[in-house]
Structures are given as structure tokens and as C-alpha cells.
C-alpha atoms as a PDB file:
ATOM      1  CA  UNK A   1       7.327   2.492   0.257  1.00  0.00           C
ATOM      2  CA  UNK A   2       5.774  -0.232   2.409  1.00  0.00           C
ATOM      3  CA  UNK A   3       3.416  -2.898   1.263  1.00  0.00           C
ATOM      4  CA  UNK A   4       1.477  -5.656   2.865  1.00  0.00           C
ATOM      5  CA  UNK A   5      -0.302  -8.686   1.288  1.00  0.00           C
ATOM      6  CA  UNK A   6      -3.422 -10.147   3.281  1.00  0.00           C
ATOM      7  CA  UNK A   7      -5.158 -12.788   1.862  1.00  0.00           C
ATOM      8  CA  UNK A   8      -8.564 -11.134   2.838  1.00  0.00           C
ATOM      9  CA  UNK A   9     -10.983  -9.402  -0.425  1.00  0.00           C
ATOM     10  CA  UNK A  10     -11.268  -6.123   2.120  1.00  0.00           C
ATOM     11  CA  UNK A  11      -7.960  -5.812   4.437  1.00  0.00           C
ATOM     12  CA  UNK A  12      -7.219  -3.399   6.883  1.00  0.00           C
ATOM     13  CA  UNK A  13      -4.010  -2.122   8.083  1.00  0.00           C
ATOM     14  CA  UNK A  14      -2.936  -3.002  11.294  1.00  0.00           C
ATOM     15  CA  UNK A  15      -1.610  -0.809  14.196  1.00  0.00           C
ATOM     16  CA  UNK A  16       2.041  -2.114  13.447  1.00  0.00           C
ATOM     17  CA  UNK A  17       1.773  -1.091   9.800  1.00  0.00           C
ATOM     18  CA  UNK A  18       1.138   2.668  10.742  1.00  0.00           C
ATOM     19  CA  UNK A  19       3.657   2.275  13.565  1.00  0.00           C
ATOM     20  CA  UNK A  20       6.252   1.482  11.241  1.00  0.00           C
ATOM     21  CA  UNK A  21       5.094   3.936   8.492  1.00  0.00           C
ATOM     22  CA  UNK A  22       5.044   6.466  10.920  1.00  0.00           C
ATOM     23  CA  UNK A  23       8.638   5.328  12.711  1.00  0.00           C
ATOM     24  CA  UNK A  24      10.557   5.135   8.724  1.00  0.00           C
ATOM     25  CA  UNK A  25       8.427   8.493   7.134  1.00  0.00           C
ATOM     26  CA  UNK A  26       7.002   6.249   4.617  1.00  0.00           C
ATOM     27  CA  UNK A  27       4.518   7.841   2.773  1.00  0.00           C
ATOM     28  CA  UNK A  28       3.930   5.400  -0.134  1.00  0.00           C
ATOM     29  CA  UNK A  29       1.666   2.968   2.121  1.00  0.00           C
ATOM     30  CA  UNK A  30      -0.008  -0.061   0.047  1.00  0.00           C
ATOM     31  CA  UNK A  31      -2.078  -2.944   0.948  1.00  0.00           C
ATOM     32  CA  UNK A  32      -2.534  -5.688  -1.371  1.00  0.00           C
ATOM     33  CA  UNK A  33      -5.353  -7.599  -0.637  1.00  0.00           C
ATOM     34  CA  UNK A  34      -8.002 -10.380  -2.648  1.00  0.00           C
ATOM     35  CA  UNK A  35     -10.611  -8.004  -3.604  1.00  0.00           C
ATOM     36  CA  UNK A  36     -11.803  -7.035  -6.818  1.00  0.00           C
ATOM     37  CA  UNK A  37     -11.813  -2.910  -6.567  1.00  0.00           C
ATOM     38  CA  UNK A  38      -9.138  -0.169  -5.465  1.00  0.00           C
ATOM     39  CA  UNK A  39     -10.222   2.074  -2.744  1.00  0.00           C
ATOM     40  CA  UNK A  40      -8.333   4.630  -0.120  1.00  0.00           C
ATOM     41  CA  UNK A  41      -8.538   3.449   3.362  1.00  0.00           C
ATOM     42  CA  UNK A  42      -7.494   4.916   6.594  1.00  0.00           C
ATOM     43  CA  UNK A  43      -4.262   6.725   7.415  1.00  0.00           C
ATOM     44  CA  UNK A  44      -2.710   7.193   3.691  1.00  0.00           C
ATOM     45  CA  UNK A  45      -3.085   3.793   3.347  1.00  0.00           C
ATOM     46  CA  UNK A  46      -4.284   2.696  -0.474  1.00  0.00           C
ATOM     47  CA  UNK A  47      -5.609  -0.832  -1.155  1.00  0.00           C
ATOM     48  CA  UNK A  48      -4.933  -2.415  -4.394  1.00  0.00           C
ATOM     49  CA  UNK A  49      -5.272  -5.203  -6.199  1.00  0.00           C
ATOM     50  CA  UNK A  50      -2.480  -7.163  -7.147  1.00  0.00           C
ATOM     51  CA  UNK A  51      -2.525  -6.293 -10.495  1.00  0.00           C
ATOM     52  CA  UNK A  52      -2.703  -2.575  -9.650  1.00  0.00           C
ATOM     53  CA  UNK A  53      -0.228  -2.719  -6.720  1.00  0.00           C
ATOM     54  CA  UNK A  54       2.403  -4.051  -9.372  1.00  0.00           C
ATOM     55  CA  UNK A  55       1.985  -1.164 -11.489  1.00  0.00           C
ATOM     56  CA  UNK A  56       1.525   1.749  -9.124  1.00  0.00           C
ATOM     57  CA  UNK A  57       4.998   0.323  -7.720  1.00  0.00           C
ATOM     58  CA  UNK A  58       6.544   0.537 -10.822  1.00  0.00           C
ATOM     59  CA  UNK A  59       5.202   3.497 -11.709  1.00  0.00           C
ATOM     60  CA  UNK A  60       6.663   5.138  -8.487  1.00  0.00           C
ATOM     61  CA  UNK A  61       9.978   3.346  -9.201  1.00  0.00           C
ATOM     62  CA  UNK A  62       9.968   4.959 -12.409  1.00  0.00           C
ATOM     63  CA  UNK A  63       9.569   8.359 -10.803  1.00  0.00           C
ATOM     64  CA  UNK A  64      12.475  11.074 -10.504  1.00  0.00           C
ATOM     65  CA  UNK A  65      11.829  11.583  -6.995  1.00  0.00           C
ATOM     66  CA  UNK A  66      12.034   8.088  -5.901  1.00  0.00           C
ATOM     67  CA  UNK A  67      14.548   7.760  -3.465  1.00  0.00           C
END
């Protein structure tokens, strides 16, 4: 799982994130930012809320196949 936190209400992942995703197989990829709304961005990458990055994190930590 990777994460970043931007302080921006619509961040973007930068070319180091995928890099790194892409170097360690992460497939988990979130982006917390300061906006009000989940969406799906570019590359895998899912943008959440705080709030919602909290619990899809625990939520995957829950999961069997969490490594």
C-alpha cells in the first residue's frame, strides 16, 4: 500500500509516486488530499478523503490477503 497526503482539494500523483508504485508492485495506491468527494484518478491511483482513506486502509488491513 502507498499513500500520499497533499494539502491540495484535487491532488495529483506525481511521476515519483508511480515510479515507486511501479518499482515495489504496489497496487493499493491512495492519495489523500483536502477535497470534499472520492474519485479514481490516473494510473490505479484512488483519491480519498481523509476520512475515507482511514477506513479503506483499515478495511484492507482487515483483509485475508493483506500481506
Amino acid at each position: 500500500m502507498a499513500i500520499e497526503v497533499k494539502r491540495a482539494s484535487a491532488p495529483q500523483a506525481e511521476r515519483g509516486f508511480f515510479v515507486a508504485c511501479d518499482d515495489l508492485e504496489i497496487e493499493n495506491r491512495i492519495v489523500v488530499g483536502a477535497g470534499a468527494a472520492d474519485y479514481q484518478a490516473k494510473g490505479g491511483v484512488k483519491v480519498r478523503t481523509l476520512l475515507s482513506a482511514v477506513k479503506e486502509v483499515r478495511e484492507i488491513l482487515r483483509s485475508p490477503f493483506a500481506a
